[in-house]
PDB file of N, CA and C in Angstrom:
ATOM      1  N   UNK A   1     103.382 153.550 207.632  1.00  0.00           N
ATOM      2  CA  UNK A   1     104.754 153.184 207.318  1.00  0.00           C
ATOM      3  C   UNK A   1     105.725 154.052 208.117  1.00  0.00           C
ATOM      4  N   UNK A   2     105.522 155.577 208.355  1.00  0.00           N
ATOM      5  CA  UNK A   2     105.757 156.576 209.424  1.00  0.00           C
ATOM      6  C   UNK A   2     106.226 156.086 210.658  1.00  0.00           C
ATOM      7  N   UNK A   3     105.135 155.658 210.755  1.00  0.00           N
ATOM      8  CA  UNK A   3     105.170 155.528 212.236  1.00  0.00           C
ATOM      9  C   UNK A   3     105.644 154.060 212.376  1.00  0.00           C
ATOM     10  N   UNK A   4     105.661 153.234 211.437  1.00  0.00           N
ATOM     11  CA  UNK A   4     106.167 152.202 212.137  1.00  0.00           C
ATOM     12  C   UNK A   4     108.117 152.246 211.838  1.00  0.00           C
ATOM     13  N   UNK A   5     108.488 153.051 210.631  1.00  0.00           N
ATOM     14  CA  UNK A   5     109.865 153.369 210.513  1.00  0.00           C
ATOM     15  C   UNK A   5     109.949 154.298 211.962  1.00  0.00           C
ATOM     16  N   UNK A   6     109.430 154.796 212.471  1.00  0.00           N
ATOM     17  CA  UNK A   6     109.518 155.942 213.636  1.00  0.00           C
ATOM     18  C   UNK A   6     109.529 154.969 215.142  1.00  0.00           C
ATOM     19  N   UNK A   7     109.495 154.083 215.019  1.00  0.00           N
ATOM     20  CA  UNK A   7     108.916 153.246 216.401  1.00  0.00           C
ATOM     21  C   UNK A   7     110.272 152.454 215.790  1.00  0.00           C
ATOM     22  N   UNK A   8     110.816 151.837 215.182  1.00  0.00           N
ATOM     23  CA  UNK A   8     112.061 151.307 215.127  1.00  0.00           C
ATOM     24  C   UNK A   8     113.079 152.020 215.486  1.00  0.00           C
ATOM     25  N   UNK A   9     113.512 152.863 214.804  1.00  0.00           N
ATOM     26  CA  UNK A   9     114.423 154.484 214.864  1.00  0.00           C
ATOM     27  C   UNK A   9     114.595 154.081 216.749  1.00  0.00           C
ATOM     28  N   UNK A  10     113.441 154.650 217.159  1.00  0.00           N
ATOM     29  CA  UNK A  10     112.894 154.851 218.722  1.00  0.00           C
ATOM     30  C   UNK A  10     113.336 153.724 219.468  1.00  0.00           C
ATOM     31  N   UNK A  11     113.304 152.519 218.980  1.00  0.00           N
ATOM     32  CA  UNK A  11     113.839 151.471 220.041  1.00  0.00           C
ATOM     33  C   UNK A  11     114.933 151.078 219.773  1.00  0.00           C
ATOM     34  N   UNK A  12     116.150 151.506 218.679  1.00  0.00           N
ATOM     35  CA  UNK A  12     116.766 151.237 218.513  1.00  0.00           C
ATOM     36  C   UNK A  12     117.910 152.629 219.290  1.00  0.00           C
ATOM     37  N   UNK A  13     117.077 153.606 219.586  1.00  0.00           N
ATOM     38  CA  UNK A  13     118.077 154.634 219.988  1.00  0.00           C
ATOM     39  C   UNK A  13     118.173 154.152 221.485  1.00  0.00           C
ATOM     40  N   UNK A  14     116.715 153.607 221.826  1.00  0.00           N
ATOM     41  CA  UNK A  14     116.842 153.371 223.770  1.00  0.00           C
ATOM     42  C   UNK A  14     117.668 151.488 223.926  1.00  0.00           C
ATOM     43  N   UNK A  15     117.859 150.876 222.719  1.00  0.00           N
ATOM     44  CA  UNK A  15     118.658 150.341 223.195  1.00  0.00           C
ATOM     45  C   UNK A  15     120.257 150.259 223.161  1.00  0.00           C
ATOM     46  N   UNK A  16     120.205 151.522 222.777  1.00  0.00           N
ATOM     47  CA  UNK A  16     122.117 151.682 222.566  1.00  0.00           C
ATOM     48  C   UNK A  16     122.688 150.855 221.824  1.00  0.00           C
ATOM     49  N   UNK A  17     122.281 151.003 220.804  1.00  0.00           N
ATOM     50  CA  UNK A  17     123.024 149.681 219.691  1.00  0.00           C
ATOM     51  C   UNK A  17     123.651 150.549 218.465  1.00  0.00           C
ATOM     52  N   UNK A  18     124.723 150.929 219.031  1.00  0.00           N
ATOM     53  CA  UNK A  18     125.510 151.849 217.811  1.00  0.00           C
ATOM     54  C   UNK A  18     125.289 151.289 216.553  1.00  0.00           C
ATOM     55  N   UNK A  19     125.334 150.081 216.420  1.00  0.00           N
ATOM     56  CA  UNK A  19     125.945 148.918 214.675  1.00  0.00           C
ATOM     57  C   UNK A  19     124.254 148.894 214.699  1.00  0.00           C
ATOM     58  N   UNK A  20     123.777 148.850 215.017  1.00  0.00           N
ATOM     59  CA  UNK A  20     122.127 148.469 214.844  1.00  0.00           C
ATOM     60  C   UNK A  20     121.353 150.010 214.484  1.00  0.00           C
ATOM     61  N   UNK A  21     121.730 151.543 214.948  1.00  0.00           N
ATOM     62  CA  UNK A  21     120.949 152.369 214.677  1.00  0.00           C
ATOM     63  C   UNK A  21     122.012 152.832 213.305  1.00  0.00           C
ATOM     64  N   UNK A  22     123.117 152.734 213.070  1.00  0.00           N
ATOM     65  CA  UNK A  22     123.623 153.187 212.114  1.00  0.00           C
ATOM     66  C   UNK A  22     123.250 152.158 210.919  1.00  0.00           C
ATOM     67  N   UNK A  23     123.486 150.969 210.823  1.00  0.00           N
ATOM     68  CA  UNK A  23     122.837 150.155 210.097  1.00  0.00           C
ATOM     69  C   UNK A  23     121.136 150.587 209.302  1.00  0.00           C
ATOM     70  N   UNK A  24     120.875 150.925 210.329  1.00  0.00           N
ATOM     71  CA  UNK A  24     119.190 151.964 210.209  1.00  0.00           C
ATOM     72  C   UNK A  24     119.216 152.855 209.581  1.00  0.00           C
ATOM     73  N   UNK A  25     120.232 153.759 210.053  1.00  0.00           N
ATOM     74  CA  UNK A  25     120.112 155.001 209.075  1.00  0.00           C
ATOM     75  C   UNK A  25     121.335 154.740 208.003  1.00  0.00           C
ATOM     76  N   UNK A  26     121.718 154.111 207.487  1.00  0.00           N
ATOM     77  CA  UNK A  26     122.252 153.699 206.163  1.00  0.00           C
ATOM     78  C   UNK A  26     120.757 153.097 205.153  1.00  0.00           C
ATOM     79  N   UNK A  27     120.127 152.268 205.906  1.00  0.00           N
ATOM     80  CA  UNK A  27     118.745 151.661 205.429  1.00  0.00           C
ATOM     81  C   UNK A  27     117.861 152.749 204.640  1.00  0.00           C
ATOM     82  N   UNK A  28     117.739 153.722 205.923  1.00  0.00           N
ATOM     83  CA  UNK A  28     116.790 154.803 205.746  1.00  0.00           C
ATOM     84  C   UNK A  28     117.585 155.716 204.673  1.00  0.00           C
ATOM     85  N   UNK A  29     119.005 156.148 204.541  1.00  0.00           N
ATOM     86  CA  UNK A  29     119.513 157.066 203.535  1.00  0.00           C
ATOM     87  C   UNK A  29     119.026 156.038 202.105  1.00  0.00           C
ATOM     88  N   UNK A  30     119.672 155.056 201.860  1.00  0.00           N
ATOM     89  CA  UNK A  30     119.604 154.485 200.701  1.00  0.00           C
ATOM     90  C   UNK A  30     118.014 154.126 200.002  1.00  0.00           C
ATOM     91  N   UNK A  31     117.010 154.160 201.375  1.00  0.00           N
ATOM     92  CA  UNK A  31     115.378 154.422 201.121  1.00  0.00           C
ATOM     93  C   UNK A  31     115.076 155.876 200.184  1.00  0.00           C
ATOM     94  N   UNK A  32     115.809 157.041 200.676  1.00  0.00           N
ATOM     95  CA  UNK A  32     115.717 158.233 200.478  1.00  0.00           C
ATOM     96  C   UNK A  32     116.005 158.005 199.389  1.00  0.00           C
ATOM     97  N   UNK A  33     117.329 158.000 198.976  1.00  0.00           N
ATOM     98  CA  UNK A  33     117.873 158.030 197.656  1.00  0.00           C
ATOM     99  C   UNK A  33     117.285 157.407 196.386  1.00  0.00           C
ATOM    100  N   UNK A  34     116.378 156.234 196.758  1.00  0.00           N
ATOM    101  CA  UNK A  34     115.702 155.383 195.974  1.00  0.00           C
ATOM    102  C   UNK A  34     114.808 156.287 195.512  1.00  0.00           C
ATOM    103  N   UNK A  35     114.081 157.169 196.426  1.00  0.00           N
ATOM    104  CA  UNK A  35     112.735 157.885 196.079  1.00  0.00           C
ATOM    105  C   UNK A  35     113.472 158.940 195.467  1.00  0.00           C
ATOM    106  N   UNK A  36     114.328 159.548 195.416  1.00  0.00           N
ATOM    107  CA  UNK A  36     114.956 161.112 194.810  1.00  0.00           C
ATOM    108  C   UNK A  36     115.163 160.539 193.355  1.00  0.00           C
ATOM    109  N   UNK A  37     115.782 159.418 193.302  1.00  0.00           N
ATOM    110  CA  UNK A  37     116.172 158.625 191.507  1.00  0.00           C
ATOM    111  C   UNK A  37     115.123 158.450 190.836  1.00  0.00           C
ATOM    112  N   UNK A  38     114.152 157.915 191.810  1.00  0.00           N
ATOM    113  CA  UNK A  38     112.400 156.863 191.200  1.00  0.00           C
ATOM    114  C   UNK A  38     112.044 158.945 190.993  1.00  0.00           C
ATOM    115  N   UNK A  39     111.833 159.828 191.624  1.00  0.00           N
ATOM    116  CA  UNK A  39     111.204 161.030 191.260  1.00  0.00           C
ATOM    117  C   UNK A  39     112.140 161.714 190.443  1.00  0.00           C
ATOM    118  N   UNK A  40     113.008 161.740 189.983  1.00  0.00           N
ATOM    119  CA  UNK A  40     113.883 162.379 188.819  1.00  0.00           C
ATOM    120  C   UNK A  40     113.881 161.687 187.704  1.00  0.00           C
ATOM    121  N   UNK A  41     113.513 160.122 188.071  1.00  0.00           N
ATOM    122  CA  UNK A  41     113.124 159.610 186.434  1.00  0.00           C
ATOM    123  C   UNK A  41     111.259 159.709 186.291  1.00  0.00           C
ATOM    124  N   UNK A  42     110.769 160.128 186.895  1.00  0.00           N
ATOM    125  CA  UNK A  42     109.694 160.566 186.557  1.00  0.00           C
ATOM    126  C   UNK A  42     109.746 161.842 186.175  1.00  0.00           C
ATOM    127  N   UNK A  43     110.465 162.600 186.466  1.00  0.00           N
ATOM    128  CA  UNK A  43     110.435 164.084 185.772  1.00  0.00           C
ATOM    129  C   UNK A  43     111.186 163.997 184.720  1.00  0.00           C
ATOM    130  N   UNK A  44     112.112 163.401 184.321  1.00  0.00           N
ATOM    131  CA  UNK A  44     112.271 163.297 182.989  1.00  0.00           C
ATOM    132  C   UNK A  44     111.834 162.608 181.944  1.00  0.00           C
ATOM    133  N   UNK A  45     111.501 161.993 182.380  1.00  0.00           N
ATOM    134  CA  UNK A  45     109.904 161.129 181.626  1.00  0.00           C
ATOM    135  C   UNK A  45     108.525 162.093 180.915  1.00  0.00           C
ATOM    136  N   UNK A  46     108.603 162.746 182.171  1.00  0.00           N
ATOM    137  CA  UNK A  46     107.382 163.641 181.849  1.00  0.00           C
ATOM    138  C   UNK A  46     107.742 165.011 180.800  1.00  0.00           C
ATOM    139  N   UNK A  47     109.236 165.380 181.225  1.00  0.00           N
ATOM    140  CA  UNK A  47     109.551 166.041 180.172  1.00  0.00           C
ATOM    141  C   UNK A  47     110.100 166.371 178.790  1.00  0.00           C
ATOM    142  N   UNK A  48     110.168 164.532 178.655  1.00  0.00           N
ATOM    143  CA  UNK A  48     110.474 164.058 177.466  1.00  0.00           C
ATOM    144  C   UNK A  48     109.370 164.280 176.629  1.00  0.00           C
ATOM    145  N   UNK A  49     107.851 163.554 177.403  1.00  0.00           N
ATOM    146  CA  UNK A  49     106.405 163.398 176.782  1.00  0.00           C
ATOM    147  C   UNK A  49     106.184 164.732 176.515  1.00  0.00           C
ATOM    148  N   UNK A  50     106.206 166.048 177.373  1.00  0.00           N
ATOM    149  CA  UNK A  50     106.222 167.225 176.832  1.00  0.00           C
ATOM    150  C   UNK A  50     107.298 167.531 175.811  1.00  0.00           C
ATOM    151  N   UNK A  51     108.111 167.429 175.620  1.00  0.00           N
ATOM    152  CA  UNK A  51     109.118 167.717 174.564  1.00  0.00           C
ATOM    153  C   UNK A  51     108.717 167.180 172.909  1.00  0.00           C
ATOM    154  N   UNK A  52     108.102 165.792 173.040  1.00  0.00           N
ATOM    155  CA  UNK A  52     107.610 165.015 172.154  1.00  0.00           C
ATOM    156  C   UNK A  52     106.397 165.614 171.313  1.00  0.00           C
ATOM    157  N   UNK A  53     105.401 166.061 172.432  1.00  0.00           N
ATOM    158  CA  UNK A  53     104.052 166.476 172.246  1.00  0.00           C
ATOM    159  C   UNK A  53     104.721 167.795 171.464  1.00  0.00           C
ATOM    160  N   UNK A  54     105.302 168.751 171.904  1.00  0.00           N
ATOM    161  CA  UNK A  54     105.851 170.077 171.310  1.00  0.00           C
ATOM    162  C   UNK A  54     106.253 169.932 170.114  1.00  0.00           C
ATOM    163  N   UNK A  55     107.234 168.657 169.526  1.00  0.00           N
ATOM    164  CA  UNK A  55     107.821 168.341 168.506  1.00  0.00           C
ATOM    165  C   UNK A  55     106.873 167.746 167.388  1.00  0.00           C
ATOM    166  N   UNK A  56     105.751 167.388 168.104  1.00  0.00           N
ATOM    167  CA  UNK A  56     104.857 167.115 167.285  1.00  0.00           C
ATOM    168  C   UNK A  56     103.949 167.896 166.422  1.00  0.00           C
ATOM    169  N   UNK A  57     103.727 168.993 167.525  1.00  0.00           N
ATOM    170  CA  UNK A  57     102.780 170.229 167.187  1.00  0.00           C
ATOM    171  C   UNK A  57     103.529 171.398 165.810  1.00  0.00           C
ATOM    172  N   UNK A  58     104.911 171.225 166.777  1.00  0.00           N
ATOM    173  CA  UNK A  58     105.891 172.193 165.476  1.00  0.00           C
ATOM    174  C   UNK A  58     105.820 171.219 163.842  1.00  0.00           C
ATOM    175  N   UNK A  59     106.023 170.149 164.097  1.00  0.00           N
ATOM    176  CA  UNK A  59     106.053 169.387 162.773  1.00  0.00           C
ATOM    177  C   UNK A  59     104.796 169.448 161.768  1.00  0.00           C
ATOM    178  N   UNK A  60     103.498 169.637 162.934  1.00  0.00           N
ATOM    179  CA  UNK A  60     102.247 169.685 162.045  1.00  0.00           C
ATOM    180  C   UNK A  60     101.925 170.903 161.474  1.00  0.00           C
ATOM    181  N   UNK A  61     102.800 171.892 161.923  1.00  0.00           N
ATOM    182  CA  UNK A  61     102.514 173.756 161.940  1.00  0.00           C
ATOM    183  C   UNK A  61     102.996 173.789 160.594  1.00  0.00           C
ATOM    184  N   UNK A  62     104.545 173.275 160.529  1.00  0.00           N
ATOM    185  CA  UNK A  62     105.894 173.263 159.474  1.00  0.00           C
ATOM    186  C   UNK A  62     104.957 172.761 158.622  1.00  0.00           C
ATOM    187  N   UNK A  63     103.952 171.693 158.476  1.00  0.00           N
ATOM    188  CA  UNK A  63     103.457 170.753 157.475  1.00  0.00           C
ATOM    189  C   UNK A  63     102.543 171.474 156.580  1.00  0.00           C
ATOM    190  N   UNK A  64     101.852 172.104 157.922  1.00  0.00           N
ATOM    191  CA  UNK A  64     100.749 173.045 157.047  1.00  0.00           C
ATOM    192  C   UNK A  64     101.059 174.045 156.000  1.00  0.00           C
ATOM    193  N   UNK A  65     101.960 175.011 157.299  1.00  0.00           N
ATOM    194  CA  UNK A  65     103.193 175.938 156.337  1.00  0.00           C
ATOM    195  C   UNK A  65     103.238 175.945 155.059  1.00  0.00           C
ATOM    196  N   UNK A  66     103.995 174.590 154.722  1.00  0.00           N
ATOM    197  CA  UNK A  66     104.410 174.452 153.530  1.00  0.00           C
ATOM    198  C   UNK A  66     103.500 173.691 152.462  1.00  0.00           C
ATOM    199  N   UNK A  67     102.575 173.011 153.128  1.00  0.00           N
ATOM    200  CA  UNK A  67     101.255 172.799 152.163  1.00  0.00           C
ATOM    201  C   UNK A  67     100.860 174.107 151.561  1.00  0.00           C
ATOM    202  N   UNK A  68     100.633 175.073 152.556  1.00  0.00           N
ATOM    203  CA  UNK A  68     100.284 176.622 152.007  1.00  0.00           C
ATOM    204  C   UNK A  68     101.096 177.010 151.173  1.00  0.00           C
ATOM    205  N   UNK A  69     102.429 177.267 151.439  1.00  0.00           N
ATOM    206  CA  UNK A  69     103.161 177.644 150.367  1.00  0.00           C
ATOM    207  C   UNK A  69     103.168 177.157 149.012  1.00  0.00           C
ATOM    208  N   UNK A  70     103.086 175.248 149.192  1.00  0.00           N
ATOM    209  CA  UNK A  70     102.916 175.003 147.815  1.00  0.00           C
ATOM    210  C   UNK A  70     101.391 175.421 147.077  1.00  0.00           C
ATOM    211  N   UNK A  71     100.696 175.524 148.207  1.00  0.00           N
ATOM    212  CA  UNK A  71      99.364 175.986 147.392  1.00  0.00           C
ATOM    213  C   UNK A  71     100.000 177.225 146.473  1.00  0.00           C
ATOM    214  N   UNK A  72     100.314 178.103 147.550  1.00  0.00           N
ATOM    215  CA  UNK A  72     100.779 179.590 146.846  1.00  0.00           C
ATOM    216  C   UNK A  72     101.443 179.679 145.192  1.00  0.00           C
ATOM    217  N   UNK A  73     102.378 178.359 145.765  1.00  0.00           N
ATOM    218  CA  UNK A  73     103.440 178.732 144.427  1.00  0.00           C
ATOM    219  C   UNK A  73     102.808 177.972 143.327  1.00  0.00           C
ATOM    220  N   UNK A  74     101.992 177.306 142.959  1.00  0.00           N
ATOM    221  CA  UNK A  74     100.753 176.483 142.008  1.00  0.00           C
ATOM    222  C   UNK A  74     100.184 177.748 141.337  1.00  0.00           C
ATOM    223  N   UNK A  75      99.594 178.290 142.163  1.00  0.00           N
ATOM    224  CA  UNK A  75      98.662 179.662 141.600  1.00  0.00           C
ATOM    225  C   UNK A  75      99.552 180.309 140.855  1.00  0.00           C
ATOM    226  N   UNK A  76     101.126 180.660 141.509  1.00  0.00           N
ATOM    227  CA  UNK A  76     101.400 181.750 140.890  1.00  0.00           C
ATOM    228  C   UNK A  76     102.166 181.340 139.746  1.00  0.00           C
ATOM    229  N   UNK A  77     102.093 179.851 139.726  1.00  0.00           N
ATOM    230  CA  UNK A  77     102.904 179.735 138.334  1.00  0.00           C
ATOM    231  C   UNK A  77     101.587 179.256 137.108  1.00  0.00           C
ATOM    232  N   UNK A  78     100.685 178.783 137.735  1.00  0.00           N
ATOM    233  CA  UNK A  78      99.735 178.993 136.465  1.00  0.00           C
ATOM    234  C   UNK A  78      99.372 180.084 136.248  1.00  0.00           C
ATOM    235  N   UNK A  79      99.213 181.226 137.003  1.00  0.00           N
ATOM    236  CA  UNK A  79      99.337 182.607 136.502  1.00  0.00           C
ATOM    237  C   UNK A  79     100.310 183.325 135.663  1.00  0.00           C
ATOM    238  N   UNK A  80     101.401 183.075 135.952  1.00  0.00           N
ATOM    239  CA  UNK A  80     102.741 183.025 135.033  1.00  0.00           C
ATOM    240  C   UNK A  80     102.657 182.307 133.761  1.00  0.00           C
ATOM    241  N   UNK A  81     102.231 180.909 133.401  1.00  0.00           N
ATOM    242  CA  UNK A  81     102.000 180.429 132.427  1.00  0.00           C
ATOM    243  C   UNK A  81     101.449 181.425 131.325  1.00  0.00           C
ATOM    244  N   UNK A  82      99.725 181.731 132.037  1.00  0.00           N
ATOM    245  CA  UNK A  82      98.845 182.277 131.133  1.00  0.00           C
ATOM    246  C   UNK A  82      99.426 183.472 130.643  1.00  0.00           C
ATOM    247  N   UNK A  83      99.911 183.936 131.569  1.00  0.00           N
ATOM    248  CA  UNK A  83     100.526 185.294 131.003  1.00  0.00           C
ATOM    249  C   UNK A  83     101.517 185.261 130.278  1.00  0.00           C
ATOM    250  N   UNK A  84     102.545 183.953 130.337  1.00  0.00           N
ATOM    251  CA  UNK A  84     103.466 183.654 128.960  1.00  0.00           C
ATOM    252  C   UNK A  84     102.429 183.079 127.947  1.00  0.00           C
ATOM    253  N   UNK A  85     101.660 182.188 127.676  1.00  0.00           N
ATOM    254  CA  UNK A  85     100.957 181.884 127.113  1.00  0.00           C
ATOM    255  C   UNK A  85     100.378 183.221 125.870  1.00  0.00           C
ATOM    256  N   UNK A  86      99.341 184.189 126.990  1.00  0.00           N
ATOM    257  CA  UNK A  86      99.122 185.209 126.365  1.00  0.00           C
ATOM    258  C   UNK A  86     100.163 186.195 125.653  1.00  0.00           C
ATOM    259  N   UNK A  87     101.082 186.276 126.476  1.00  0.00           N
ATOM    260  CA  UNK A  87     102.613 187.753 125.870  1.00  0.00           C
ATOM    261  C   UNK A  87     102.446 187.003 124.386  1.00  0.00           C
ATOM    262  N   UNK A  88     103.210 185.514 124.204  1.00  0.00           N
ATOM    263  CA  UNK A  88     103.154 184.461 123.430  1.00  0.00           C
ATOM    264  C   UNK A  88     102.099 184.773 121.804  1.00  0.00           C
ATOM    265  N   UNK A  89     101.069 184.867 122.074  1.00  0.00           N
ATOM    266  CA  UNK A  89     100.517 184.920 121.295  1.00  0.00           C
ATOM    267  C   UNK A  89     100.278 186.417 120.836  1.00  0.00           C
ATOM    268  N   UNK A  90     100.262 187.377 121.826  1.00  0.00           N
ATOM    269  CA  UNK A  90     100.704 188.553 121.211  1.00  0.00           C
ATOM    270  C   UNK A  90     101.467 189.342 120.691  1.00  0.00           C
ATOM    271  N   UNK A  91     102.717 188.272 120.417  1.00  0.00           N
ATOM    272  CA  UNK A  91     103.706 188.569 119.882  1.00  0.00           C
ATOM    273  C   UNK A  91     103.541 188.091 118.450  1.00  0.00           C
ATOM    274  N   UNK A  92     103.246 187.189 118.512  1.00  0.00           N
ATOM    275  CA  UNK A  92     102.911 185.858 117.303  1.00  0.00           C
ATOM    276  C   UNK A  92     101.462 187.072 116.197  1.00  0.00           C
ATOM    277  N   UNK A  93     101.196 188.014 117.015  1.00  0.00           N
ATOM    278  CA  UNK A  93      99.923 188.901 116.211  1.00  0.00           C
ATOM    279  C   UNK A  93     100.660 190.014 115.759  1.00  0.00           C
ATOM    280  N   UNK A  94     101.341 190.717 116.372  1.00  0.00           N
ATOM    281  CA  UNK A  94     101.966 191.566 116.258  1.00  0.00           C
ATOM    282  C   UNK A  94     103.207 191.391 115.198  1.00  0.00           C
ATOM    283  N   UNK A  95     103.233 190.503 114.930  1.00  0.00           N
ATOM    284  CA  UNK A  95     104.516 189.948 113.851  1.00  0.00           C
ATOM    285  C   UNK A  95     104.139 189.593 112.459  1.00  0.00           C
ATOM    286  N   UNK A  96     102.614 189.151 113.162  1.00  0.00           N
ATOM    287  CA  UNK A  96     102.177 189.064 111.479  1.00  0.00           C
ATOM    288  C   UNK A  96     101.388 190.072 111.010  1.00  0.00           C
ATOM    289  N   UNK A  97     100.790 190.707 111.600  1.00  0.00           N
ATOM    290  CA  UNK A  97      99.722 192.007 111.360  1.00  0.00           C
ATOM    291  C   UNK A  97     100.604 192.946 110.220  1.00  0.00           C
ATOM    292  N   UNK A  98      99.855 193.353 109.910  1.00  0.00           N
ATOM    293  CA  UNK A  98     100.549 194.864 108.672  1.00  0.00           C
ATOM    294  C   UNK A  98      99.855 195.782 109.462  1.00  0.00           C
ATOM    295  N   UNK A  99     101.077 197.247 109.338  1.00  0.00           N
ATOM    296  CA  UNK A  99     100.371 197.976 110.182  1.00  0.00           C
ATOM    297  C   UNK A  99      99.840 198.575 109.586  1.00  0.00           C
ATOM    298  N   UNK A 100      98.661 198.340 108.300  1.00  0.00           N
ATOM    299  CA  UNK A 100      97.400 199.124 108.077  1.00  0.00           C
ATOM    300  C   UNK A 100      96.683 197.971 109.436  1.00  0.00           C
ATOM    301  N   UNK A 101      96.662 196.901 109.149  1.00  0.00           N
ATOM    302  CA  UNK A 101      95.378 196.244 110.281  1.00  0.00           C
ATOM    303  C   UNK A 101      95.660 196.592 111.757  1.00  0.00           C
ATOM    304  N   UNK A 102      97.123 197.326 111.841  1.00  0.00           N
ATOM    305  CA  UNK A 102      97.082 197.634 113.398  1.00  0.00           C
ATOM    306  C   UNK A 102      95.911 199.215 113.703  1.00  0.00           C
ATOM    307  N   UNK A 103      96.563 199.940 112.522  1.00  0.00           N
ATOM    308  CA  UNK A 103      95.875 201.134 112.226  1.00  0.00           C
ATOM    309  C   UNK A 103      94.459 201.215 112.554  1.00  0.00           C
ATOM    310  N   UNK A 104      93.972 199.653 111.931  1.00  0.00           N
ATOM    311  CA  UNK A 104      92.219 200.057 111.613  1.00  0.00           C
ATOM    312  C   UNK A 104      92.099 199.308 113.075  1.00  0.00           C
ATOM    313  N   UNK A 105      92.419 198.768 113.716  1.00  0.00           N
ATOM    314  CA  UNK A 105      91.887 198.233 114.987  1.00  0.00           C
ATOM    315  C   UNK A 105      91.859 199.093 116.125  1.00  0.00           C
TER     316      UNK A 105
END
């Protein structure tokens, strides 16, 4: 394709055709420009798909995260329970006991 854009260029310079080699290189700029647009929307393409992939990975991290956390906070409130549960009933002993039966225990 080189060489045959290069062999036009070439016969168009040895035949002195001002409107004919400028015509050419208007051809050839607006060729250029095509490929600089067509390769800048491929790079932003590609760095969208990376951006995406990233947004994906953070979302599954965040997901886990907070799966963990709710694991965390489960435990620590049935732990909290039992231990109201228990205070609960040791209050409920302590209220009714006479303190000879605290004495003898």
């Amino acid at each position: 394709m080189l060489t045959y854009l290069r062999n036009i260029r070439k016969s168009l310079i040895d035949s002195r055709s001002v409107r004919k080699y400028v015509l050419y290189a208007f051809g050839e700029i607006f060729l250029v420009m095509i490929g600089i647009l067509l390769a800048l929307q491929v790079n932003r393409w590609n760095e969208n798909r990376k951006d995406r992939a990233f947004e994906i990975l953070s979302l599954v991290q965040i997901k886990g995260d907070l799966l963990t956390d709710i694991a965390s906070l489960n435990r620590q409130d049935s732990f909290h329970k039992n231990n109201g549960i228990k205070n609960i009933k040791a209050i409920e002993l302590f209220n009714n006991a006479t303190s000879i039966e605290i004495l003898e225990k």
